[in-house]
N, C-alpha and C. Protein backbone atom coordinates (compact mmCIF):
# COMPACT_ATOMS: atom_id res chain seq x y z
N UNK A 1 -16.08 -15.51 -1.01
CA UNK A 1 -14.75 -15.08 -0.63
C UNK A 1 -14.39 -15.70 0.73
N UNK A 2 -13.22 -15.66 1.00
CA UNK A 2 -12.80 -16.54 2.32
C UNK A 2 -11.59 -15.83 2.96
N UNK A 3 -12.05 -15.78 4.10
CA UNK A 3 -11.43 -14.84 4.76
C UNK A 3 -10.33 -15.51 5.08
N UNK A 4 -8.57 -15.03 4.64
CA UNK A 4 -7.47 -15.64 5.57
C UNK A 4 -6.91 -15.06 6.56
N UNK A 5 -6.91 -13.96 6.71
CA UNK A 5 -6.22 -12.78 7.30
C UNK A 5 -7.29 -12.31 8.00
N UNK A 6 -7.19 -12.05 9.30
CA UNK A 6 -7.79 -11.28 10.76
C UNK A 6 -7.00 -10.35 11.52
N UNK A 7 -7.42 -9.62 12.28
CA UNK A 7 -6.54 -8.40 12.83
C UNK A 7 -5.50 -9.34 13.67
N UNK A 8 -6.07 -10.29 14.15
CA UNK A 8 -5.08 -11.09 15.04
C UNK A 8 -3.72 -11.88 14.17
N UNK A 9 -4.22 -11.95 12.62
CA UNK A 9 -3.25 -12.55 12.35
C UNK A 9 -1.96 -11.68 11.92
N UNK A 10 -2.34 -10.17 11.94
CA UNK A 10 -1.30 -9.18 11.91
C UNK A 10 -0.32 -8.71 12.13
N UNK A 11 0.29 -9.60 12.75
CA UNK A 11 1.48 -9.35 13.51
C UNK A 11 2.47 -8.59 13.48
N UNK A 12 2.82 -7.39 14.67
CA UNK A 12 3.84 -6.28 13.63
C UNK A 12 5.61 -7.26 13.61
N UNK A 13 5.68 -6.78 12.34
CA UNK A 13 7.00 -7.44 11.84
C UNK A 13 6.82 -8.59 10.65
N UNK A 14 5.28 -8.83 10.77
CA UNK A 14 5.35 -9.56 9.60
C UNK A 14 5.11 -9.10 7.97
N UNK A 15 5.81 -9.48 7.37
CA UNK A 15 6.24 -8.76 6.11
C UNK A 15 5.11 -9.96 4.73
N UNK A 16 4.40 -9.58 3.63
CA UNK A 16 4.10 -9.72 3.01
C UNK A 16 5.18 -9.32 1.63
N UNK A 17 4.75 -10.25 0.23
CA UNK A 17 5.15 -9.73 -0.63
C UNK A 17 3.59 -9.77 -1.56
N UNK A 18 3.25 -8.81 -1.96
CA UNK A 18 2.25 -8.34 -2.65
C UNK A 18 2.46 -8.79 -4.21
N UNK A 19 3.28 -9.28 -4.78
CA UNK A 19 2.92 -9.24 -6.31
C UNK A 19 3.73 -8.32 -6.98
N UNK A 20 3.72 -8.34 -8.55
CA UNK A 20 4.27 -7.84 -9.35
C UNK A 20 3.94 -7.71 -10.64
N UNK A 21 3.95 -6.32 -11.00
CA UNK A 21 3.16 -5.94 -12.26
C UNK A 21 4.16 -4.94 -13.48
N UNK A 22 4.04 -5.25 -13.88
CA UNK A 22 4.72 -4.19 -15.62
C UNK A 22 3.92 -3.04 -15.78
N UNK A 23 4.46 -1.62 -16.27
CA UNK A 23 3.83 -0.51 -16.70
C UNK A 23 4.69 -0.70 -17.79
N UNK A 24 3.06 0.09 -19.25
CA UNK A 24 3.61 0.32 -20.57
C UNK A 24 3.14 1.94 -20.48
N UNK A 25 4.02 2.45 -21.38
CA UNK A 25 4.08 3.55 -22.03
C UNK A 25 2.33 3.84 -22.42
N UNK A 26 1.64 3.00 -23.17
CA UNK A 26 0.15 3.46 -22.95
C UNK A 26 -0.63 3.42 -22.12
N UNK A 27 0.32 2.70 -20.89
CA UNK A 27 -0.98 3.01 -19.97
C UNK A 27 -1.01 4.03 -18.60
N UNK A 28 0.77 4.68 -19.29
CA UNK A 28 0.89 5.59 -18.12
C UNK A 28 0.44 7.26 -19.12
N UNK A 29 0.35 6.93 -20.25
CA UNK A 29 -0.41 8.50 -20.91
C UNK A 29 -1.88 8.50 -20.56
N UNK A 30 -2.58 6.89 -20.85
CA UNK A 30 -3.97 6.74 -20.76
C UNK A 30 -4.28 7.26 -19.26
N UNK A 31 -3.51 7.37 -18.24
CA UNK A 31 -3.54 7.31 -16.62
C UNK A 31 -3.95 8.93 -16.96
N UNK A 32 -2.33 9.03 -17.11
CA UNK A 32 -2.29 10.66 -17.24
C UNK A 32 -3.44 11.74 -18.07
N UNK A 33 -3.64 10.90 -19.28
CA UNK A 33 -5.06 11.87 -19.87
C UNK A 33 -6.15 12.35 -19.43
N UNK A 34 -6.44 11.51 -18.25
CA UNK A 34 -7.71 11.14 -17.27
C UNK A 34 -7.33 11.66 -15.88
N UNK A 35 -6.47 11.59 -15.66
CA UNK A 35 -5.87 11.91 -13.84
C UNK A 35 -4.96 12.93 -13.45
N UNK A 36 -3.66 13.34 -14.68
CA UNK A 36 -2.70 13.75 -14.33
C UNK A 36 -2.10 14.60 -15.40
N UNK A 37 -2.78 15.07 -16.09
CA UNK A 37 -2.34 15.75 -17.87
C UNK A 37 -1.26 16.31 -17.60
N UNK A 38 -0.18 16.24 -17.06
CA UNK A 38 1.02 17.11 -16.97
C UNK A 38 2.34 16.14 -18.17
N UNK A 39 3.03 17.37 -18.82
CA UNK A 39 3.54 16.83 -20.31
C UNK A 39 4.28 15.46 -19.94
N UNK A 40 5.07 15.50 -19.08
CA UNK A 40 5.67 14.33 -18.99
C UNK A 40 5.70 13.15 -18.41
N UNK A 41 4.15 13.30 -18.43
CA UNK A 41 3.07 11.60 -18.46
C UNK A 41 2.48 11.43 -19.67
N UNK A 42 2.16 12.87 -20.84
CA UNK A 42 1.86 12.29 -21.72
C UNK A 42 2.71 12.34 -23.11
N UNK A 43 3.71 12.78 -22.84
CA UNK A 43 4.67 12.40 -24.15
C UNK A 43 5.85 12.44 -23.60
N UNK A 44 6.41 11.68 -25.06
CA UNK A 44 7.78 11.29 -24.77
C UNK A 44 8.71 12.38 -24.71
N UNK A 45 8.46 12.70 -25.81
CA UNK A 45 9.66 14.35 -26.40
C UNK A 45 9.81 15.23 -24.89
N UNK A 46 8.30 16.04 -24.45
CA UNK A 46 8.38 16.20 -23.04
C UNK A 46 9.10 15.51 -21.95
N UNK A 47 8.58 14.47 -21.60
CA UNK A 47 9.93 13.39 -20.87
C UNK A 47 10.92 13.48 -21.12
N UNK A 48 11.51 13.36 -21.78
CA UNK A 48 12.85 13.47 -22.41
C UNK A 48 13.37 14.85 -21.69
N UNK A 49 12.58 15.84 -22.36
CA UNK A 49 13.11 17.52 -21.90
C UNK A 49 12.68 17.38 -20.46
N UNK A 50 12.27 16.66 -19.79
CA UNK A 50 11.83 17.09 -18.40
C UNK A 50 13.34 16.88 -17.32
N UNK A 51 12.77 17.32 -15.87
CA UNK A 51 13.82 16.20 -15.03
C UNK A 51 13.96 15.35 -14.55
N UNK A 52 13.15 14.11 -15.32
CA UNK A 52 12.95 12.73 -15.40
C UNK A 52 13.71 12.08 -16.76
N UNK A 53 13.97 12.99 -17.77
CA UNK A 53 14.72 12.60 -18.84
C UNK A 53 14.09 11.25 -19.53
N UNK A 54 12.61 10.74 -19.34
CA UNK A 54 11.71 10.34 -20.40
C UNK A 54 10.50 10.59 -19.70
N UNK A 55 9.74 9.90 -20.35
CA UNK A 55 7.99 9.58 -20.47
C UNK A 55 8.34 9.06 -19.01
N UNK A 56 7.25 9.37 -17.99
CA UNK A 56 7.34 8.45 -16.47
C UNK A 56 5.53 8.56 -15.91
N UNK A 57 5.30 7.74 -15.50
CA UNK A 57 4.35 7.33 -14.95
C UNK A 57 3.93 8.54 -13.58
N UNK A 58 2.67 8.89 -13.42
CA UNK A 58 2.52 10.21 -12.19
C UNK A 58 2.39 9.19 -10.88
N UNK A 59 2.96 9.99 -9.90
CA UNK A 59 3.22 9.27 -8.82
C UNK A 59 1.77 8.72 -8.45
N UNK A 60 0.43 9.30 -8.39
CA UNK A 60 -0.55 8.41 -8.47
C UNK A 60 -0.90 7.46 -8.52
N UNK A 61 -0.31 7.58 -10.29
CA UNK A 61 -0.83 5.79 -11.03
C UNK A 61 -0.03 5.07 -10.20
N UNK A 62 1.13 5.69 -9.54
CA UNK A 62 2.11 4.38 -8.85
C UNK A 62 0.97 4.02 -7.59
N UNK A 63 0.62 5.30 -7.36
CA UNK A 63 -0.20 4.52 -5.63
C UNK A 63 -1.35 3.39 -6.25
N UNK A 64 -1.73 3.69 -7.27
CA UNK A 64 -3.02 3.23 -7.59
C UNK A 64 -2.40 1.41 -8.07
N UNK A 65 -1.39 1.47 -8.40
CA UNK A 65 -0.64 0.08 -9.07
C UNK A 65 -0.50 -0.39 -7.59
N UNK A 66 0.24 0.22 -6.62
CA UNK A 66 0.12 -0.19 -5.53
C UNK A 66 -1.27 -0.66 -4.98
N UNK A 67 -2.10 -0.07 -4.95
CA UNK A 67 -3.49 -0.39 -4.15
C UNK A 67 -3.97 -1.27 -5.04
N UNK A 68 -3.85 -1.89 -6.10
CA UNK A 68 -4.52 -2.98 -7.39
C UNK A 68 -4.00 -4.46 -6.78
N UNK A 69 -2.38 -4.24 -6.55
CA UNK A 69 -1.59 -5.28 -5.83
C UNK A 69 -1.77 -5.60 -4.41
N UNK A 70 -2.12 -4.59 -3.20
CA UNK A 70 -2.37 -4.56 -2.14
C UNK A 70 -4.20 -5.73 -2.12
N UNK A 71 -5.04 -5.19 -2.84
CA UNK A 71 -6.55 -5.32 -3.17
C UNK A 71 -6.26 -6.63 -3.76
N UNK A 72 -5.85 -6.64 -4.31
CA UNK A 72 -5.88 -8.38 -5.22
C UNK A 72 -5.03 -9.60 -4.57
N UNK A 73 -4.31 -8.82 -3.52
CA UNK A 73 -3.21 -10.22 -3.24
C UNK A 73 -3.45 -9.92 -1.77
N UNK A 74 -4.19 -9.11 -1.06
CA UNK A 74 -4.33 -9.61 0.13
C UNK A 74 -5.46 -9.10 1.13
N UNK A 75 -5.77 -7.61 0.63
CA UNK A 75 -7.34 -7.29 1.21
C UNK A 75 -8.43 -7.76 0.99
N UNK A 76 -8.47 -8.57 -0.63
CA UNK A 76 -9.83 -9.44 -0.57
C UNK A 76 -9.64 -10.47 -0.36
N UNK A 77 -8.99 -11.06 1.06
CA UNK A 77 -8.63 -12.34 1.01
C UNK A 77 -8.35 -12.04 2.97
N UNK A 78 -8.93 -10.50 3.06
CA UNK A 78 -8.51 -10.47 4.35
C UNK A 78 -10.14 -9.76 5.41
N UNK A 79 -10.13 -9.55 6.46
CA UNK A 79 -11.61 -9.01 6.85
C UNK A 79 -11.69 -7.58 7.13
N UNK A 80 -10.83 -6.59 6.26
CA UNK A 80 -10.63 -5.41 5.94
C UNK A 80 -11.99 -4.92 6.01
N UNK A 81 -11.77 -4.08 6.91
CA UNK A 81 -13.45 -3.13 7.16
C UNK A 81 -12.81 -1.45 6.39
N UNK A 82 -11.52 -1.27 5.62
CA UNK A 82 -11.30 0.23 5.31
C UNK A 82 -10.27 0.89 6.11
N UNK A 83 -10.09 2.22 5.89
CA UNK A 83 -8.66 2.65 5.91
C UNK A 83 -9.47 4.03 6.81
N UNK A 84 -8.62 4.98 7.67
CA UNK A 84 -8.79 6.03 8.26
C UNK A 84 -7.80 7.32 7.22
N UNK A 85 -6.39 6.23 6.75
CA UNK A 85 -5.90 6.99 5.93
C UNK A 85 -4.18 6.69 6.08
N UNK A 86 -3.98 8.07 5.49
CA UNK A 86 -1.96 7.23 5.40
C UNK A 86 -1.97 8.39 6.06
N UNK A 87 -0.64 8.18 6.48
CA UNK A 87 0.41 8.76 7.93
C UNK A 87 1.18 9.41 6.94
N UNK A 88 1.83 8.60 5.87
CA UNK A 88 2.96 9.76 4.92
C UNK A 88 3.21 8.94 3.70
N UNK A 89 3.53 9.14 2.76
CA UNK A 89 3.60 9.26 0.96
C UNK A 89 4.54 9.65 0.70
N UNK A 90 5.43 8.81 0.07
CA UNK A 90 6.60 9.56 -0.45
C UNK A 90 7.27 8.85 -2.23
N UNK A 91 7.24 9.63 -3.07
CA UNK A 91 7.38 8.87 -4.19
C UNK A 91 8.91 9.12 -4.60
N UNK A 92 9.81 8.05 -4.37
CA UNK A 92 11.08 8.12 -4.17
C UNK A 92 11.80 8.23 -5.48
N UNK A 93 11.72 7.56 -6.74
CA UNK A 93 12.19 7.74 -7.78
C UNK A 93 11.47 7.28 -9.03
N UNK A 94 11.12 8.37 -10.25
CA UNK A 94 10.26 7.50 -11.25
C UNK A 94 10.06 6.18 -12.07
N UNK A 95 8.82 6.38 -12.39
CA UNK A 95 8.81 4.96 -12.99
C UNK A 95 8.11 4.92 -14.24
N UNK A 96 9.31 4.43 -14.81
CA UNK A 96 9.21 4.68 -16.26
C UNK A 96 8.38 3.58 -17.25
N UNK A 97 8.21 3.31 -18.64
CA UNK A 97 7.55 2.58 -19.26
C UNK A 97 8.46 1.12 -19.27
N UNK A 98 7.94 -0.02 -19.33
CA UNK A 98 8.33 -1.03 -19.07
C UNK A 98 9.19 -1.37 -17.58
N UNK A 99 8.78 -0.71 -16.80
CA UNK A 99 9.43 -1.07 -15.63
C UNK A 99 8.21 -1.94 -14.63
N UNK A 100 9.02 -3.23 -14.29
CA UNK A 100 8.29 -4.33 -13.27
C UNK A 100 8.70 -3.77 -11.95
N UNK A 101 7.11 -3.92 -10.81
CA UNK A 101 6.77 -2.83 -10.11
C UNK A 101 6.82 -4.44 -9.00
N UNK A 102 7.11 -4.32 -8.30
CA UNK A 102 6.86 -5.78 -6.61
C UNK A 102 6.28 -4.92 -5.95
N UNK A 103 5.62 -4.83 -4.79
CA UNK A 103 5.40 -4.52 -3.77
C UNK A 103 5.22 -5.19 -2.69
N UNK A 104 5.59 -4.79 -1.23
CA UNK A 104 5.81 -5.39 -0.23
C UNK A 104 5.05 -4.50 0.73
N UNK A 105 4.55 -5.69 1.55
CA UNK A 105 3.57 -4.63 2.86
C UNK A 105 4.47 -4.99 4.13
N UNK A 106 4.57 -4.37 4.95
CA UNK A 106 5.12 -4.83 6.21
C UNK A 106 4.04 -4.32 7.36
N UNK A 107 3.80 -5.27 8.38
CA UNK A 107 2.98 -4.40 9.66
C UNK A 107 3.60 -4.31 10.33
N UNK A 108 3.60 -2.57 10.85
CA UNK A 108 4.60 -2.16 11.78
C UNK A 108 3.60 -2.19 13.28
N UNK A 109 2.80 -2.14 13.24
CA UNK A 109 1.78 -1.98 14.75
C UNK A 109 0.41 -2.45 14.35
N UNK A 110 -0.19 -2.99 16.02
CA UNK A 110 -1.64 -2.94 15.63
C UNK A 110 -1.97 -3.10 17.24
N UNK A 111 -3.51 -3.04 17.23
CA UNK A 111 -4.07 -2.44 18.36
C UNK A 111 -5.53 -2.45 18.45
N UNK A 112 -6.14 -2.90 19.34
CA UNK A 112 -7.76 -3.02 19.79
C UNK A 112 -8.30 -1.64 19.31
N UNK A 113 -9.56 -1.70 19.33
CA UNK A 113 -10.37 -0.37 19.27
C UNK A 113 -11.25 -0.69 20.75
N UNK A 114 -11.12 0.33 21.73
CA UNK A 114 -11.84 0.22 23.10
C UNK A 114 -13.20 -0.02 22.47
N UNK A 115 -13.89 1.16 21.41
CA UNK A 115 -14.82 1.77 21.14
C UNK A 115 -15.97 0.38 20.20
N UNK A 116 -14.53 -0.42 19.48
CA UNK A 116 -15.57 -1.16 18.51
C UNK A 116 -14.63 -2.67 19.16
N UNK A 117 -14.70 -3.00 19.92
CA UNK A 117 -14.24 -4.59 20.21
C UNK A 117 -13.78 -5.43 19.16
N UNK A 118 -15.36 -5.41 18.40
CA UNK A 118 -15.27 -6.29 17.08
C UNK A 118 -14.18 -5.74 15.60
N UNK A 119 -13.32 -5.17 16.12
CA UNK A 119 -12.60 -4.29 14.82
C UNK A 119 -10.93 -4.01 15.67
N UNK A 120 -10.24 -4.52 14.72
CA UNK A 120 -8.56 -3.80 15.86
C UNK A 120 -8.02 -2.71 14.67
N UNK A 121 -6.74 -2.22 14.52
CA UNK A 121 -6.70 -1.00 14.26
C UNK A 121 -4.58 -1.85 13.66
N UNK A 122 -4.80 -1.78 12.36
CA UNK A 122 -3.15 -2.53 12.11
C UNK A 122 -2.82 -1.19 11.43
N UNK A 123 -1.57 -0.64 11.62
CA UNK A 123 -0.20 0.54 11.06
C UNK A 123 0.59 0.02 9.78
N UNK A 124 0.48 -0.23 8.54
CA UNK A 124 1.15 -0.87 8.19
C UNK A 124 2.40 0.52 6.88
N UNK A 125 3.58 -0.55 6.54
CA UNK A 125 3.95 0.15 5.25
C UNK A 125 4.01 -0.75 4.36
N UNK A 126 4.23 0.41 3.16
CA UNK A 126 4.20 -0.41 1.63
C UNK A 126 5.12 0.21 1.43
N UNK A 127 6.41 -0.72 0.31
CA UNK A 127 7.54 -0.38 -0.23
C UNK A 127 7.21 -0.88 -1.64
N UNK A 128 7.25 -0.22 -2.64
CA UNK A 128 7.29 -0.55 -4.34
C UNK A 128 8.59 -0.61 -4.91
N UNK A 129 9.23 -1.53 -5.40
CA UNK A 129 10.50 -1.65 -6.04
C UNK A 129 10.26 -1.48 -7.17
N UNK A 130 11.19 -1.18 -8.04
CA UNK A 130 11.44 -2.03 -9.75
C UNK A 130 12.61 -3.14 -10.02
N UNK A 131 12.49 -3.24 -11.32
CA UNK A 131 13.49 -4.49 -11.97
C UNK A 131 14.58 -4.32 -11.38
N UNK A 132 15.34 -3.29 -10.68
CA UNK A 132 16.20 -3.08 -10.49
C UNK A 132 17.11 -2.69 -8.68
N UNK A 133 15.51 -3.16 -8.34
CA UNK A 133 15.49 -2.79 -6.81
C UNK A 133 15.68 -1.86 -5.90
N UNK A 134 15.20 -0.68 -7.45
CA UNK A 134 15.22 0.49 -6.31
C UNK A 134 13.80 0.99 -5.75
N UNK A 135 13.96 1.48 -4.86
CA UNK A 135 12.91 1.87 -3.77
C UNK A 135 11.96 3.29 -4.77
N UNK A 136 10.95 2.55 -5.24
CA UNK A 136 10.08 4.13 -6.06
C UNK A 136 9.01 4.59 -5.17
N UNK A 137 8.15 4.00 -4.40
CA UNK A 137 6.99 4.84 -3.16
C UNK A 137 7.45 3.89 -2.43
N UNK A 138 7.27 4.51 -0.87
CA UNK A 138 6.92 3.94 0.51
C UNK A 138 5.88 4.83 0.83
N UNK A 139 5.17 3.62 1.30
CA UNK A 139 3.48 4.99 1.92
C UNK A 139 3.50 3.98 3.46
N UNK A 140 2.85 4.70 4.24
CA UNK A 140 2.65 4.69 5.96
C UNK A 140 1.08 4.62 6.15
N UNK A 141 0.36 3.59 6.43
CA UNK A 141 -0.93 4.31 6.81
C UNK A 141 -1.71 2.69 7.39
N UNK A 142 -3.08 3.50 8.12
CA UNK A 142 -3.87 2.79 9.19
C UNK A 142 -5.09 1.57 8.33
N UNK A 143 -5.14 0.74 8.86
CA UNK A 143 -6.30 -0.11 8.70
C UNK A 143 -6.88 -0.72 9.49
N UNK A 144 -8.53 -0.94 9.31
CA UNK A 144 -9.19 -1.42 9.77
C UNK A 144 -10.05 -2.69 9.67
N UNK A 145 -9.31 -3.87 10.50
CA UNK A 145 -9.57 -5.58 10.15
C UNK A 145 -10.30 -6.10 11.16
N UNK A 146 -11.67 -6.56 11.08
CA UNK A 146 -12.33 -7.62 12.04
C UNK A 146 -11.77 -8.62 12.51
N UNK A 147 -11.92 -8.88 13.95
CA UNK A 147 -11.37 -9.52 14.55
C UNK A 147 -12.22 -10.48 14.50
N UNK A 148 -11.64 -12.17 14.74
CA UNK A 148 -11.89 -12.93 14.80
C UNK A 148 -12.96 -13.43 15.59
N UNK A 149 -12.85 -12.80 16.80
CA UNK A 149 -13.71 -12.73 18.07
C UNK A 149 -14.02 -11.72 18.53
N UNK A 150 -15.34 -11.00 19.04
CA UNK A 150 -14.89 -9.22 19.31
C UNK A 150 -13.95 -9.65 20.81
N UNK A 151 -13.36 -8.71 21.70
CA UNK A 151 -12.68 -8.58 22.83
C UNK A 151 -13.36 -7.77 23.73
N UNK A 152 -12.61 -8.13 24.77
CA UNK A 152 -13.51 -7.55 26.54
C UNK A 152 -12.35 -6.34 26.48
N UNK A 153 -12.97 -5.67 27.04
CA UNK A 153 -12.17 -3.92 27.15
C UNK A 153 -10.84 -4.60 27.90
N UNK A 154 -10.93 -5.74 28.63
CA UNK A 154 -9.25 -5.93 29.58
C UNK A 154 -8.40 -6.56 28.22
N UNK A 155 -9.20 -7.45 27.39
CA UNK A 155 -8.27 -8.15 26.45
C UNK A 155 -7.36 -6.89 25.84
N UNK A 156 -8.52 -6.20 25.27
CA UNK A 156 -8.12 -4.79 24.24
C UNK A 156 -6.61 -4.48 25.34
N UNK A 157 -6.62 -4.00 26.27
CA UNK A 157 -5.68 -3.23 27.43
C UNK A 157 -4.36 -4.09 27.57
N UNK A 158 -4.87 -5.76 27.42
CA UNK A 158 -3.64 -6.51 27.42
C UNK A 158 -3.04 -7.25 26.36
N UNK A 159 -3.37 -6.70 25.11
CA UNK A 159 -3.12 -7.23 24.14
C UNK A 159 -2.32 -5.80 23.65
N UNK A 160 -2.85 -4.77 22.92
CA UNK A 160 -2.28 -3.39 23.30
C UNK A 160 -0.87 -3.26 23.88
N UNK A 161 -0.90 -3.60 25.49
CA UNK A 161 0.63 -3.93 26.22
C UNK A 161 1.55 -4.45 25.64
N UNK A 162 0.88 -5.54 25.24
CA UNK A 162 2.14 -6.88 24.64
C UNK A 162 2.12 -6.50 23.21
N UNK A 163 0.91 -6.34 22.34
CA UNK A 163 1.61 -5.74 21.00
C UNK A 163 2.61 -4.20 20.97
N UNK A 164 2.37 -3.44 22.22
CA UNK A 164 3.24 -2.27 21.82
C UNK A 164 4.81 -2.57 22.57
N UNK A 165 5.03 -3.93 23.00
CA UNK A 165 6.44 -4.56 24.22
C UNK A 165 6.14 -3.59 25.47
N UNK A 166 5.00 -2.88 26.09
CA UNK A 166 5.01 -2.54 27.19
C UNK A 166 4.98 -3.88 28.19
C-alpha cells in the first residue's frame, strides 16, 4: 500500500470527493435483517404505510455506505492511525432502493498532538448526496493521521497558530 495522504497534507478547506455507489432493495432488507429489523427496512408494503412512504435503507447502512467509500477511496491510501470518534450524525432524508449515493469529505481543522509528535489530529465532515442532490447524512468527527515527520513541541505550537488563523 502507498501512502498519499499525511496529516500535513490535510489542509482545512480542502474538500475531497469520495465516490459513488447504488443501493438495491436487497441489500437494504439483507442490512436490515442483520442490523436493523425494523418493518420499513424490511418490506415494502410496511414502507409504503410508514413515514417514509416506501422500503428505505436504516440510517446505519447509510453510515456504513459512507465509511466503505471513505475506506476505499481515501483512508487506505492515507496514514490513518483511527478515529477518537464523531462530534455529530445527522441523517437528513431517506434513502431509498435504487438511489446513487456520492460522498464528499471536507477538512474543517487539524492540529499537532503535544503528547504523540509523530501523529496530528484532522476534524473533518462528510456530506452524502443522491441522484438528485439532496443532502441524506452529514457526520462531524476526529481523525488520527501520521505525520510525515514527527514535530518539536514549538513546531506543534506554531503550526496549531497558523492552522487555527491565530
Amino acid at each position: 500500500m502507498t501512502i498519499h495522504y499525511y496529516w500535513e497534507d490535510l489542509v482545512p478547506g480542502s474538500v475531497r470527493e469520495l465516490g459513488s455507489l447504488s443501493v438495491s432493495a436487497e441489500e437494504i432488507k439483507e442490512f436490515a435483517e442483520q442490523y436493523d429489523p425494523q418493518p420499513f427496512h424490511l418490506d415494502e408494503l410496511a414502507g409504503r404505510r410508514s413515514i417514509y412512504g416506501n422500503l428505505c435503507a436504516s440510517g446505519w447502512q447509510t453510515c456504513a455506505l459512507a465509511m466503505r467509500l471513505t475506506v476505499t477511496n481515501f483512508l487506505n491510501e492515507s496514514s490513518s492511525m483511527g478515529s477518537p470518534g464523531l462530534e455529530s450524525l445527522r441523517w437528513l432524508k431517506p434513502v431509498y432502493p435504487g438511489d446513487t449515493l456520492t460522498l464528499k469529505h471536507t477538512t474543517i481543522e487539524s492540529r499537532g498532538m503535544r503528547r504523540r509528535p509523530d501523529i496530528g489530529l484532522v476534524r473533518s465532515s462528510w456530506e452524502m448526496f443522491n441522484q438528485n442532490g439532496d443532502k441524506v447524512l452529514h457526520m462531524e468527527g476526529w481523525g488520527m493521521f501520521r505525520r510525515r515527520e514527527p514535530a518539536t513541541a514549538e513546531e506543534i505550537e506554531r503550526l496549531n497558530a497558523e492552522r487555527s488563523g491565530a
